[in-house]
PDB file of N, CA and C in Angstrom:
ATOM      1  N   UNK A   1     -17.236  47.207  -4.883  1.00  0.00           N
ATOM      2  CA  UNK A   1     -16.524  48.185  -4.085  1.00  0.00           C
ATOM      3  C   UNK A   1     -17.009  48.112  -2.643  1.00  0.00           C
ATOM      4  N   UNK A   2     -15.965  48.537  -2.061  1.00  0.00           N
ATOM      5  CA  UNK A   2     -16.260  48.307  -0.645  1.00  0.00           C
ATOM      6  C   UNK A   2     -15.633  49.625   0.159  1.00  0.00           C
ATOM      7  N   UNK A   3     -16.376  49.647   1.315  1.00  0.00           N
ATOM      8  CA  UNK A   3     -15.447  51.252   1.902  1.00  0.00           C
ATOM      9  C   UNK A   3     -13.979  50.881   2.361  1.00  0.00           C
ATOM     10  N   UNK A   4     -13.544  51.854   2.015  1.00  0.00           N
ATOM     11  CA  UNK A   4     -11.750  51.748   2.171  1.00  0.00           C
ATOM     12  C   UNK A   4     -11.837  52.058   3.929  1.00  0.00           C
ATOM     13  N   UNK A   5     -10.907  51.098   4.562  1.00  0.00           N
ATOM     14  CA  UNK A   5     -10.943  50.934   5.872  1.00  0.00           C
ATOM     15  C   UNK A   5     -10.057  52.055   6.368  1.00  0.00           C
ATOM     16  N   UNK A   6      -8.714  52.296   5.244  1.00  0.00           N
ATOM     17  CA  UNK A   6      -7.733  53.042   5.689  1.00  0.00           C
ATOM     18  C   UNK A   6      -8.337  54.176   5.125  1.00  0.00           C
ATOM     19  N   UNK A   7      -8.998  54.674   4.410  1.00  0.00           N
ATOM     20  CA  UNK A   7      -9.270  55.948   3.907  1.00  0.00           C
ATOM     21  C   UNK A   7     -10.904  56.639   3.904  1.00  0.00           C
ATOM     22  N   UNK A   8     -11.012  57.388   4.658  1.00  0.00           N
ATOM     23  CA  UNK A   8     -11.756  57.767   5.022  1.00  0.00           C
ATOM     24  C   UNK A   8     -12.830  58.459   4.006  1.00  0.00           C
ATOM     25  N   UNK A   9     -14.081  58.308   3.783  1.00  0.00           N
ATOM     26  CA  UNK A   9     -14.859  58.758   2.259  1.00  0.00           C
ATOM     27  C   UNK A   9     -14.447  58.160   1.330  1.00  0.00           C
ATOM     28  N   UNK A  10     -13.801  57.510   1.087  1.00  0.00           N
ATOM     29  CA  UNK A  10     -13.159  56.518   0.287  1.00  0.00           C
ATOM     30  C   UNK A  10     -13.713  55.142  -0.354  1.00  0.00           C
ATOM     31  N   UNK A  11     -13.557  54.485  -1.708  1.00  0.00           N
ATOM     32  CA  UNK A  11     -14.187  53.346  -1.640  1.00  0.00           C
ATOM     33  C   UNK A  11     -13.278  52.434  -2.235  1.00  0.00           C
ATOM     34  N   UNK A  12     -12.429  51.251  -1.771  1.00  0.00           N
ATOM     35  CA  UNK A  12     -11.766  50.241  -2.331  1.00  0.00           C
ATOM     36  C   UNK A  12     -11.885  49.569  -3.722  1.00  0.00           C
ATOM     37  N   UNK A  13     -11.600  49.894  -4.248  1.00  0.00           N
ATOM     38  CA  UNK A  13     -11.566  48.845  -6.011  1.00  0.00           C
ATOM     39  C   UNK A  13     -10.966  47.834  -5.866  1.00  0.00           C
ATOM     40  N   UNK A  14     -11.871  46.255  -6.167  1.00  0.00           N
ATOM     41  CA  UNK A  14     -10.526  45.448  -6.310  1.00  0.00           C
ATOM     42  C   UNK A  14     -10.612  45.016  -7.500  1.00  0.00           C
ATOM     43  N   UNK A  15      -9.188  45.044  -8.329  1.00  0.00           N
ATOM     44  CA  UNK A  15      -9.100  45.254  -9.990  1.00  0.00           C
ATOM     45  C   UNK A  15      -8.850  43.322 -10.319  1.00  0.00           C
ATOM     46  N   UNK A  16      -8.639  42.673  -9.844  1.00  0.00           N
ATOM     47  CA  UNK A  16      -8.104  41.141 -10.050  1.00  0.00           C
ATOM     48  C   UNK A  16      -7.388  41.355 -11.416  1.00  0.00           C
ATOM     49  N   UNK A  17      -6.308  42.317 -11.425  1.00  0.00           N
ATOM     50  CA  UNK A  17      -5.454  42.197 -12.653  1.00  0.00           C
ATOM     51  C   UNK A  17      -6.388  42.026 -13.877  1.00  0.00           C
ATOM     52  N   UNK A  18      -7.735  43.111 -13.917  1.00  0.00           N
ATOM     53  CA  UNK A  18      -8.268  43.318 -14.947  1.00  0.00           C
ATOM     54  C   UNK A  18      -8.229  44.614 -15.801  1.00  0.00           C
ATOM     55  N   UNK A  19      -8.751  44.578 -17.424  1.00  0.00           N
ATOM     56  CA  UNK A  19      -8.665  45.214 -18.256  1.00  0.00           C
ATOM     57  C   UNK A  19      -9.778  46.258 -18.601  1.00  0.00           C
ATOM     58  N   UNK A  20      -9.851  47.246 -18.713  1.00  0.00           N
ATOM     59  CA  UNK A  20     -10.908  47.582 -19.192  1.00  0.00           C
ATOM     60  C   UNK A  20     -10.905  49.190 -20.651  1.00  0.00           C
ATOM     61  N   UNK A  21     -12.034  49.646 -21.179  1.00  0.00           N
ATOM     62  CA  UNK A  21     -11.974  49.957 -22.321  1.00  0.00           C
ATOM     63  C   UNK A  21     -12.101  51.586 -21.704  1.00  0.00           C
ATOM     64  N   UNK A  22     -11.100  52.217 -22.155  1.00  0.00           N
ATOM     65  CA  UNK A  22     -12.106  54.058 -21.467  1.00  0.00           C
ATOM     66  C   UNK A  22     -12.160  54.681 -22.599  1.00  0.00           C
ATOM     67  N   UNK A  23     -13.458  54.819 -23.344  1.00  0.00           N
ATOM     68  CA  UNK A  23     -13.636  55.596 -24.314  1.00  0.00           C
ATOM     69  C   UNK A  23     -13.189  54.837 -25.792  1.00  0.00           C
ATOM     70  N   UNK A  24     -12.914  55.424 -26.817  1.00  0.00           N
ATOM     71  CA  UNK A  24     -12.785  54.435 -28.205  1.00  0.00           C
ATOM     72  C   UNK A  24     -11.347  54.157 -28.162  1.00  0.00           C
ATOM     73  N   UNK A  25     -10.437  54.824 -27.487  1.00  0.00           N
ATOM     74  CA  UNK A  25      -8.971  54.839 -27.746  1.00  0.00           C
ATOM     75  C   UNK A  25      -8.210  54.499 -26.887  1.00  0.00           C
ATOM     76  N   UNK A  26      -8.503  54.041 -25.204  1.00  0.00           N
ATOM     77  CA  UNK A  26      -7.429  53.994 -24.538  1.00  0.00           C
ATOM     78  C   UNK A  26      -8.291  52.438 -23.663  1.00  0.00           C
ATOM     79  N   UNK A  27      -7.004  51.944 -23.832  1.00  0.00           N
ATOM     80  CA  UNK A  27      -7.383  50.496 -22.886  1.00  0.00           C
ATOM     81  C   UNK A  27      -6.425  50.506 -21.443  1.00  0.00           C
ATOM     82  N   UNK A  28      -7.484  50.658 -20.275  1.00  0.00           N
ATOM     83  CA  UNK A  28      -6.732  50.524 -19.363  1.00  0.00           C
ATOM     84  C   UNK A  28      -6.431  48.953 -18.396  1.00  0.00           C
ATOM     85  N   UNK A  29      -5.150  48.753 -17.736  1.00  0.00           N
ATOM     86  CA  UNK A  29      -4.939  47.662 -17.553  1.00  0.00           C
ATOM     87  C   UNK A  29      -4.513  47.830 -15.783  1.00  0.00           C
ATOM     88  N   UNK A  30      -5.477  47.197 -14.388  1.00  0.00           N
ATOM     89  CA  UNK A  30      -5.299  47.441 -13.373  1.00  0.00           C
ATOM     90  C   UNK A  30      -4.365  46.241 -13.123  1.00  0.00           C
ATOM     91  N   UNK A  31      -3.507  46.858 -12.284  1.00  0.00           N
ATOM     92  CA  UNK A  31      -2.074  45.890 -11.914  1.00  0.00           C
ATOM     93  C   UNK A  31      -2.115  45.928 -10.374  1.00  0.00           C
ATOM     94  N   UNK A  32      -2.800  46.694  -9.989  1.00  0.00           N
ATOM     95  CA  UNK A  32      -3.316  46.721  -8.297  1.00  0.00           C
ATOM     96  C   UNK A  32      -4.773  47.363  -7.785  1.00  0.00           C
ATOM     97  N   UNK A  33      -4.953  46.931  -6.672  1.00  0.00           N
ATOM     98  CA  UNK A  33      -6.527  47.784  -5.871  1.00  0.00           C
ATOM     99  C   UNK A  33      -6.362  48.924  -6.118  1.00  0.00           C
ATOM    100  N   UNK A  34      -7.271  49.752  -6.256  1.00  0.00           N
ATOM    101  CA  UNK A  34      -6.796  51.324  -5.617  1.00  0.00           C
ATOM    102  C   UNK A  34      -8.150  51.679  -4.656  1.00  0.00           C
ATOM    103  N   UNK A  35      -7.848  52.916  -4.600  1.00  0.00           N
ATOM    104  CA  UNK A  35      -9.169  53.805  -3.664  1.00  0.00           C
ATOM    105  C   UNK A  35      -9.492  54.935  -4.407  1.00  0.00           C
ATOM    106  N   UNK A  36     -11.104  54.970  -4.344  1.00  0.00           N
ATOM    107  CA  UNK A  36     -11.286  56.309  -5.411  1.00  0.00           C
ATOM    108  C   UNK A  36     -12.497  56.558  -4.516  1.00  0.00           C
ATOM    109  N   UNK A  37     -13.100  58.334  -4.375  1.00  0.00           N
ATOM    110  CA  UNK A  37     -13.693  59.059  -3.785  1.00  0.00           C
ATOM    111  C   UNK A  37     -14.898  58.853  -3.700  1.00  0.00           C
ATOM    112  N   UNK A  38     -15.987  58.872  -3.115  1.00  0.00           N
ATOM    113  CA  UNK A  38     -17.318  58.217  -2.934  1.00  0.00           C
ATOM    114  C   UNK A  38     -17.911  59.327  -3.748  1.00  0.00           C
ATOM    115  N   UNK A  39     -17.705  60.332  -3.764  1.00  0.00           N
ATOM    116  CA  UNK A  39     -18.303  61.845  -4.502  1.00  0.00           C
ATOM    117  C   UNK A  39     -17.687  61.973  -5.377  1.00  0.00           C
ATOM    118  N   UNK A  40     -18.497  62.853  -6.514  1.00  0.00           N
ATOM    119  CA  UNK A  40     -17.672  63.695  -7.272  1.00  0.00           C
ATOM    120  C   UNK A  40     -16.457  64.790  -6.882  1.00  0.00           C
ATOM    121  N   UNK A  41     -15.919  65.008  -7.917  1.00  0.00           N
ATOM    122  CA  UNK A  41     -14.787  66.288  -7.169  1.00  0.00           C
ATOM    123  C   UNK A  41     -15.682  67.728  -7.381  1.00  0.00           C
ATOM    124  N   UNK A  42     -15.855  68.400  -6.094  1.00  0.00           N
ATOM    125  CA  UNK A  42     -16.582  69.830  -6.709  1.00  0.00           C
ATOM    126  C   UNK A  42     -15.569  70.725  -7.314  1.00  0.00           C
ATOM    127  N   UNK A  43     -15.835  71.641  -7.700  1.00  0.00           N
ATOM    128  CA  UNK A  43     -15.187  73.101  -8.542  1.00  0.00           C
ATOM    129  C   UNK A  43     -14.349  73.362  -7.219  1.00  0.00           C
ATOM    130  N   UNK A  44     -15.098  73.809  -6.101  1.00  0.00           N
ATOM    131  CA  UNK A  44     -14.011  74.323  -4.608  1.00  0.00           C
ATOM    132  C   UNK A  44     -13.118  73.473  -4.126  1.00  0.00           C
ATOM    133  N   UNK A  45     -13.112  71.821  -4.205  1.00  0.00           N
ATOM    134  CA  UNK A  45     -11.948  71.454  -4.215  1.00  0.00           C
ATOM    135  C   UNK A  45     -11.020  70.861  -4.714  1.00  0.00           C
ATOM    136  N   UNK A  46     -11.399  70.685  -6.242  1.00  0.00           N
ATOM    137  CA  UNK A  46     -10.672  71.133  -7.755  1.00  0.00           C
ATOM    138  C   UNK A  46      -9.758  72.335  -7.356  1.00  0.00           C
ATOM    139  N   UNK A  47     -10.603  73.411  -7.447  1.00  0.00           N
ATOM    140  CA  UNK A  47      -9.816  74.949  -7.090  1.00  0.00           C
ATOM    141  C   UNK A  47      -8.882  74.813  -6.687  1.00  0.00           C
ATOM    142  N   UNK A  48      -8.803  74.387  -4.836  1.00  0.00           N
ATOM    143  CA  UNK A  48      -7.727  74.367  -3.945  1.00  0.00           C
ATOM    144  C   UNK A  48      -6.330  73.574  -4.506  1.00  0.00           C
ATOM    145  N   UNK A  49      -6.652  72.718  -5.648  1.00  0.00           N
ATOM    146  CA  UNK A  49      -5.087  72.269  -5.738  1.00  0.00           C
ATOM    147  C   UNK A  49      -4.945  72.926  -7.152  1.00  0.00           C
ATOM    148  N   UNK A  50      -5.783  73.123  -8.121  1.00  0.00           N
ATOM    149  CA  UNK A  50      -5.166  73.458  -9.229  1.00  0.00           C
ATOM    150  C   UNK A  50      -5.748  74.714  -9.528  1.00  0.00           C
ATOM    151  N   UNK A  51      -4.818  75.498  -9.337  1.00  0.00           N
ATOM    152  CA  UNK A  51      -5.108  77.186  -9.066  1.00  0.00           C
ATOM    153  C   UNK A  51      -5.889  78.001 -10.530  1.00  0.00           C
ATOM    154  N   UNK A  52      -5.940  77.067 -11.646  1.00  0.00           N
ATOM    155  CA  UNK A  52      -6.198  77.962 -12.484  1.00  0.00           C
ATOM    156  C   UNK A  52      -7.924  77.540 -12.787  1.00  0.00           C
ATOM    157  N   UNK A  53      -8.607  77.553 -11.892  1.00  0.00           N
ATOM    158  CA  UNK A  53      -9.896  77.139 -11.954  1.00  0.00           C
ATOM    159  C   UNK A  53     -10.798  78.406 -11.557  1.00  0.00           C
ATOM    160  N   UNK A  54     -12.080  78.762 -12.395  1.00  0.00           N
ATOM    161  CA  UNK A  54     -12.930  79.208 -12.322  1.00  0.00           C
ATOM    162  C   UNK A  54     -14.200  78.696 -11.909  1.00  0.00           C
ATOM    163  N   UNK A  55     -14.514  79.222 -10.211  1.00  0.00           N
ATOM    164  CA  UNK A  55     -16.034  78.148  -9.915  1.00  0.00           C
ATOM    165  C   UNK A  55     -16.707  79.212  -9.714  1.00  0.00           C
ATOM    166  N   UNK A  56     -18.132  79.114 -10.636  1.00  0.00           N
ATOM    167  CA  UNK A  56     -19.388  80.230 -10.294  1.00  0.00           C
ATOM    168  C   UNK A  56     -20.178  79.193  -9.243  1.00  0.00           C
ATOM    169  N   UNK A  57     -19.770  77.696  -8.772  1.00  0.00           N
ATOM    170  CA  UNK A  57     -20.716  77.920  -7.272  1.00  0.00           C
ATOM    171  C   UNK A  57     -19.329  76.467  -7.103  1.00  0.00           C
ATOM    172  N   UNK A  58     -19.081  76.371  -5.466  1.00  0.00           N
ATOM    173  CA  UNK A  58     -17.792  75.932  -5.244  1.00  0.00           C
ATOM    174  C   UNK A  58     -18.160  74.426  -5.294  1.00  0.00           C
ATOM    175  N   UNK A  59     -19.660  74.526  -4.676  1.00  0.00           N
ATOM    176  CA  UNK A  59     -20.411  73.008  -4.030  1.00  0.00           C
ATOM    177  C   UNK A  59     -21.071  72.178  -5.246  1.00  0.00           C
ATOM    178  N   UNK A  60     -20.629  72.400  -6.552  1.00  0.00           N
ATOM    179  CA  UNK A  60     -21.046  71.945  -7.397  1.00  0.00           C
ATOM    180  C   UNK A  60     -19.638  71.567  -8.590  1.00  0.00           C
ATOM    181  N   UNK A  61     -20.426  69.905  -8.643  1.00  0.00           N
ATOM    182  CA  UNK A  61     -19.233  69.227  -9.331  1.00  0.00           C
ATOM    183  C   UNK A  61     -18.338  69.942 -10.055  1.00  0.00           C
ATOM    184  N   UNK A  62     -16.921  69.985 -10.267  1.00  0.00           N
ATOM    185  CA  UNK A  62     -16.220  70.209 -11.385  1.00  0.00           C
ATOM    186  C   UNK A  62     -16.468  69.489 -12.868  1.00  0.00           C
ATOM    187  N   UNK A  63     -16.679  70.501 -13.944  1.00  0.00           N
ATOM    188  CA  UNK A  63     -16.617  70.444 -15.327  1.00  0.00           C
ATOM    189  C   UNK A  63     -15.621  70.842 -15.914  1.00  0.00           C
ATOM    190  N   UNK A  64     -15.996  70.430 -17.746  1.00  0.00           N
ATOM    191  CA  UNK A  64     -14.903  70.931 -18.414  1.00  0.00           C
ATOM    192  C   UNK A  64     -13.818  71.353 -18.157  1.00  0.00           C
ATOM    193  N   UNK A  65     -13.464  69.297 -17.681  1.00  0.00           N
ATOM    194  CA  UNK A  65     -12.003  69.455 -17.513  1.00  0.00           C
ATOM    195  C   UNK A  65     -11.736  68.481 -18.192  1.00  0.00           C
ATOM    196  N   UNK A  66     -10.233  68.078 -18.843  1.00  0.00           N
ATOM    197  CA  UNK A  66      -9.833  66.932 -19.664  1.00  0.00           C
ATOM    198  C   UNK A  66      -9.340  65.964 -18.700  1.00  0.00           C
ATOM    199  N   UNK A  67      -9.039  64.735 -19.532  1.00  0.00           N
ATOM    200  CA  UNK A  67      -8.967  63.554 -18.846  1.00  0.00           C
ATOM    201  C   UNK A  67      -7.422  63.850 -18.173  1.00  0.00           C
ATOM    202  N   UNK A  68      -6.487  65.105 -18.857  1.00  0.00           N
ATOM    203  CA  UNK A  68      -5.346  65.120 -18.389  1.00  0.00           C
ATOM    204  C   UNK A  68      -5.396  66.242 -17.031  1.00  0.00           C
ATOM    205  N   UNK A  69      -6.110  67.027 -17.426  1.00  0.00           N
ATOM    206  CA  UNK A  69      -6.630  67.834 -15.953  1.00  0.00           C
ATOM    207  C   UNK A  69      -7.058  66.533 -14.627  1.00  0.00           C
ATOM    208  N   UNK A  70      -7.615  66.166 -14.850  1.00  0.00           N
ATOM    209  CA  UNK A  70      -8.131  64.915 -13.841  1.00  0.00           C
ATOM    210  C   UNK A  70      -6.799  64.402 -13.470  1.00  0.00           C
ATOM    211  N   UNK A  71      -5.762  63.716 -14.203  1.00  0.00           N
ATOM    212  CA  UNK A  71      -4.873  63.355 -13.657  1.00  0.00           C
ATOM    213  C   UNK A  71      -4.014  64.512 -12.703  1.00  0.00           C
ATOM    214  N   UNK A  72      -3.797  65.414 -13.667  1.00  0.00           N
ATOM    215  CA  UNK A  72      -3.063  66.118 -12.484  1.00  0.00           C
ATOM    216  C   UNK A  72      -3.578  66.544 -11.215  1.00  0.00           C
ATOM    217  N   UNK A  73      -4.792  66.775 -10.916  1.00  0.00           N
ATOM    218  CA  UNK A  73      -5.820  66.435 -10.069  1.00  0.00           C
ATOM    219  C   UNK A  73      -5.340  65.579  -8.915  1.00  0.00           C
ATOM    220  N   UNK A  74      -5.810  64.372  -9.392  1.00  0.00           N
ATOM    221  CA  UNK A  74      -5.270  63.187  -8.666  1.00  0.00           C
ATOM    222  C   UNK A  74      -4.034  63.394  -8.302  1.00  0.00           C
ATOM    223  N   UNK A  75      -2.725  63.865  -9.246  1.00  0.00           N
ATOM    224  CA  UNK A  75      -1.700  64.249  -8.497  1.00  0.00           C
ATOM    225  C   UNK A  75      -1.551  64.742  -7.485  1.00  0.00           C
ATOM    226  N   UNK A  76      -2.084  66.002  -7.450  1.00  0.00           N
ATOM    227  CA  UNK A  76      -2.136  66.857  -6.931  1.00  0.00           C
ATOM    228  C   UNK A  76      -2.824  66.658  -5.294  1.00  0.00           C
ATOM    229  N   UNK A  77      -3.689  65.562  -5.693  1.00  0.00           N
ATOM    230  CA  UNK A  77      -4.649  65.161  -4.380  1.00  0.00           C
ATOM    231  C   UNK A  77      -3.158  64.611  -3.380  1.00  0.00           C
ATOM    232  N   UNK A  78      -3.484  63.498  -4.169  1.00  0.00           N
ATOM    233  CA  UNK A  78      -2.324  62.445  -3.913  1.00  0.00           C
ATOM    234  C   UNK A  78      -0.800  63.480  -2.815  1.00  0.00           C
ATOM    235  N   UNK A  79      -0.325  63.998  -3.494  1.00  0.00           N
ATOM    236  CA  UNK A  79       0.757  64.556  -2.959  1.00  0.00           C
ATOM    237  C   UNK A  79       0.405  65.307  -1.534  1.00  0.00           C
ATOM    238  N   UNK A  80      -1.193  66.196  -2.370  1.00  0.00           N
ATOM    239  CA  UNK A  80      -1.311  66.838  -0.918  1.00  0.00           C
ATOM    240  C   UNK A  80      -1.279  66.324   0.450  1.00  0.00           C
ATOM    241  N   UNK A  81      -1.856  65.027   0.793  1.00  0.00           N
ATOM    242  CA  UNK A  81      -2.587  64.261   1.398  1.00  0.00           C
ATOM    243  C   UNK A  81      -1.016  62.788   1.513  1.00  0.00           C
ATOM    244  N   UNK A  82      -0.110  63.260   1.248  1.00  0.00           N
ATOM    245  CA  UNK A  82       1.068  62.767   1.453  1.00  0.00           C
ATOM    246  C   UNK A  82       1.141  61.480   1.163  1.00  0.00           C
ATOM    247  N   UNK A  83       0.883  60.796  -0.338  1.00  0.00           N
ATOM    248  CA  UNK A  83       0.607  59.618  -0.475  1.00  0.00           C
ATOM    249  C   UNK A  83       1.068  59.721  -1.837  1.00  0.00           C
ATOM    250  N   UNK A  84       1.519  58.552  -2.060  1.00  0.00           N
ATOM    251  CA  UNK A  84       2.471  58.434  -3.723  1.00  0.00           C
ATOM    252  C   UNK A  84       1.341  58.871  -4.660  1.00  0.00           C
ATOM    253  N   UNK A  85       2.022  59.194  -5.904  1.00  0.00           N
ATOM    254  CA  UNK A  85       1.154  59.456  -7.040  1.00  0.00           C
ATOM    255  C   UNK A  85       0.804  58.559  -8.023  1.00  0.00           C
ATOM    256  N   UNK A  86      -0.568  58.250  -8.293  1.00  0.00           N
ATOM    257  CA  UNK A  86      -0.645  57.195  -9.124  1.00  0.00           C
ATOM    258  C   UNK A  86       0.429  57.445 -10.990  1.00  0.00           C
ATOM    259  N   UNK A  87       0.179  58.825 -11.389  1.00  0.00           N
ATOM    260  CA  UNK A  87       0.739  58.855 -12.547  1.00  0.00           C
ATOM    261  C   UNK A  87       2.062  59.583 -12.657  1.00  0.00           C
ATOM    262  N   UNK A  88       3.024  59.074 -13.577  1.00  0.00           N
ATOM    263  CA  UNK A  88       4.154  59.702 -14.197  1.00  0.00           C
ATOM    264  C   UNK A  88       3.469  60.664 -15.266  1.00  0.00           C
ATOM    265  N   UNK A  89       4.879  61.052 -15.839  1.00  0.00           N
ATOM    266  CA  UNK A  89       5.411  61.908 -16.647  1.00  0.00           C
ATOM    267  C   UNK A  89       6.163  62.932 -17.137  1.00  0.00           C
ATOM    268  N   UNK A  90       6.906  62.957 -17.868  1.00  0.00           N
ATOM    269  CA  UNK A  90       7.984  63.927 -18.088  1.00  0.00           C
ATOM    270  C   UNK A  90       7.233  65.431 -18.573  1.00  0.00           C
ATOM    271  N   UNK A  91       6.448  65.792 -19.332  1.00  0.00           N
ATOM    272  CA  UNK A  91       6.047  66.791 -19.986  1.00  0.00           C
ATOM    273  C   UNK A  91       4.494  67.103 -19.805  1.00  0.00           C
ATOM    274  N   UNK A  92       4.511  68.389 -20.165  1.00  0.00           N
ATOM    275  CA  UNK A  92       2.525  68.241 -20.007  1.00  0.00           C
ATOM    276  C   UNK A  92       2.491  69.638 -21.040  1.00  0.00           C
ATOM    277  N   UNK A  93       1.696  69.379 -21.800  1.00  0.00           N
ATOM    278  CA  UNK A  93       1.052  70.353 -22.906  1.00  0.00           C
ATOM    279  C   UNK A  93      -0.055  70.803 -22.652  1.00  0.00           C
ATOM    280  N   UNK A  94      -0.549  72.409 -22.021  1.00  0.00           N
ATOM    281  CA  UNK A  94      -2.083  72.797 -22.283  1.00  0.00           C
ATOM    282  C   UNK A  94      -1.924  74.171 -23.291  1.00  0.00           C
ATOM    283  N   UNK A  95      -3.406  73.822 -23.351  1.00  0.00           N
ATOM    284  CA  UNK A  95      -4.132  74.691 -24.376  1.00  0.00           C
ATOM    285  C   UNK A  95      -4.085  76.503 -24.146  1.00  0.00           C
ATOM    286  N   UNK A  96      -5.018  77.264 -24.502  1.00  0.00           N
ATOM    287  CA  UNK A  96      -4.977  78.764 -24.012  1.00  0.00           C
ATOM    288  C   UNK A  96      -5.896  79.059 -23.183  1.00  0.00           C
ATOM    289  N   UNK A  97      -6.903  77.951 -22.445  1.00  0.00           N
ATOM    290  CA  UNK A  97      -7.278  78.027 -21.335  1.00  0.00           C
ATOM    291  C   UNK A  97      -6.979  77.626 -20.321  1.00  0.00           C
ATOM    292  N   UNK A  98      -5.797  76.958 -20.401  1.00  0.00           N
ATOM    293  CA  UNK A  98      -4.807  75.891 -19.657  1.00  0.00           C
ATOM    294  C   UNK A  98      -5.087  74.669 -19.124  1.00  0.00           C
ATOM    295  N   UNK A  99      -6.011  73.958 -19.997  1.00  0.00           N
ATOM    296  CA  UNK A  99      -6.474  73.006 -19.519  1.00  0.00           C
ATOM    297  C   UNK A  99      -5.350  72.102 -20.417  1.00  0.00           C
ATOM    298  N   UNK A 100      -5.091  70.847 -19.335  1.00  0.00           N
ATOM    299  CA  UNK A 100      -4.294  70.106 -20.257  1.00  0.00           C
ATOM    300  C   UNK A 100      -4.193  68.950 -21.198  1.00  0.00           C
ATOM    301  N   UNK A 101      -3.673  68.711 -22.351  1.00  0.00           N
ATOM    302  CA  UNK A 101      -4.223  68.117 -23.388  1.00  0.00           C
ATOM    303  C   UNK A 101      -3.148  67.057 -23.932  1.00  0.00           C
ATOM    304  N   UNK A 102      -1.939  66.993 -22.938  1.00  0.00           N
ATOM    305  CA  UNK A 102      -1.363  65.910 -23.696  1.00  0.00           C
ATOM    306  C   UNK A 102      -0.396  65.939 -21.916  1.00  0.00           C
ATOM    307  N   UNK A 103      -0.004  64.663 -21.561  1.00  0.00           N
ATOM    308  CA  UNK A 103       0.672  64.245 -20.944  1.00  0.00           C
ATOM    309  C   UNK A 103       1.923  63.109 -21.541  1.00  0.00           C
ATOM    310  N   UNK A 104       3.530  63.376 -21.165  1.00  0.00           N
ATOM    311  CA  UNK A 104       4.028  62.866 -22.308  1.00  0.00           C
ATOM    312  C   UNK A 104       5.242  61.589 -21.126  1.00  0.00           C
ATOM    313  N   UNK A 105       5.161  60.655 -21.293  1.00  0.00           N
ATOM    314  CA  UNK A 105       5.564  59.697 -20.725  1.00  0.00           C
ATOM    315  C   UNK A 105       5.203  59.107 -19.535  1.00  0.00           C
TER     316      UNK A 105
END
């Protein structure tokens, strides 16, 4: 990784159209570079895009969130910050804490 020139705090991935394993069940497959954040995401600016967040301190990483919370996340970044979204989908299923647990296409 290298610092992203166009994006500021940012760090360049370059994927060479590789594969990799996330967890026991999902194989992911990079079809382009991307840019991903030099930091963690904290709770305070988690918060600011996805309103249904509880932070007892703002400056400290975001937890217990699902891998589908994260995406919408990233959506959510993404859009703010006026830049395409890496993920689709038609549907989204959460739980009774509203965290979300199934993303559907």
């Amino acid at each position: 990784m290298n610092e992203d020139e166009n994006h500021a705090g940012m760090m360049r991935v370059t994927t060479n159209e590789s594969s990799t394993q996330m967890g026991s069940k999902l194989t992911v497959h990079f079809s382009y570079d991307f840019s991903i954040d030099k930091h963690e995401v904290t709770c305070g600016d988690y918060s600011k895009l996805i309103k249904k967040t509880n932070c007892d301190d703002p400056e400290l990483p975001i937890t217990n969130v699902t891998f589908f919370d994260a995406i919408l996340f990233a959506n959510e970044k993404s859009k703010n910050e006026k830049r395409d979204t890496a993920y689709s989908y038609t549907a989204a299923t959460f739980d009774s804490e509203g965290h979300c647990t199934n993303l559907v296409g």
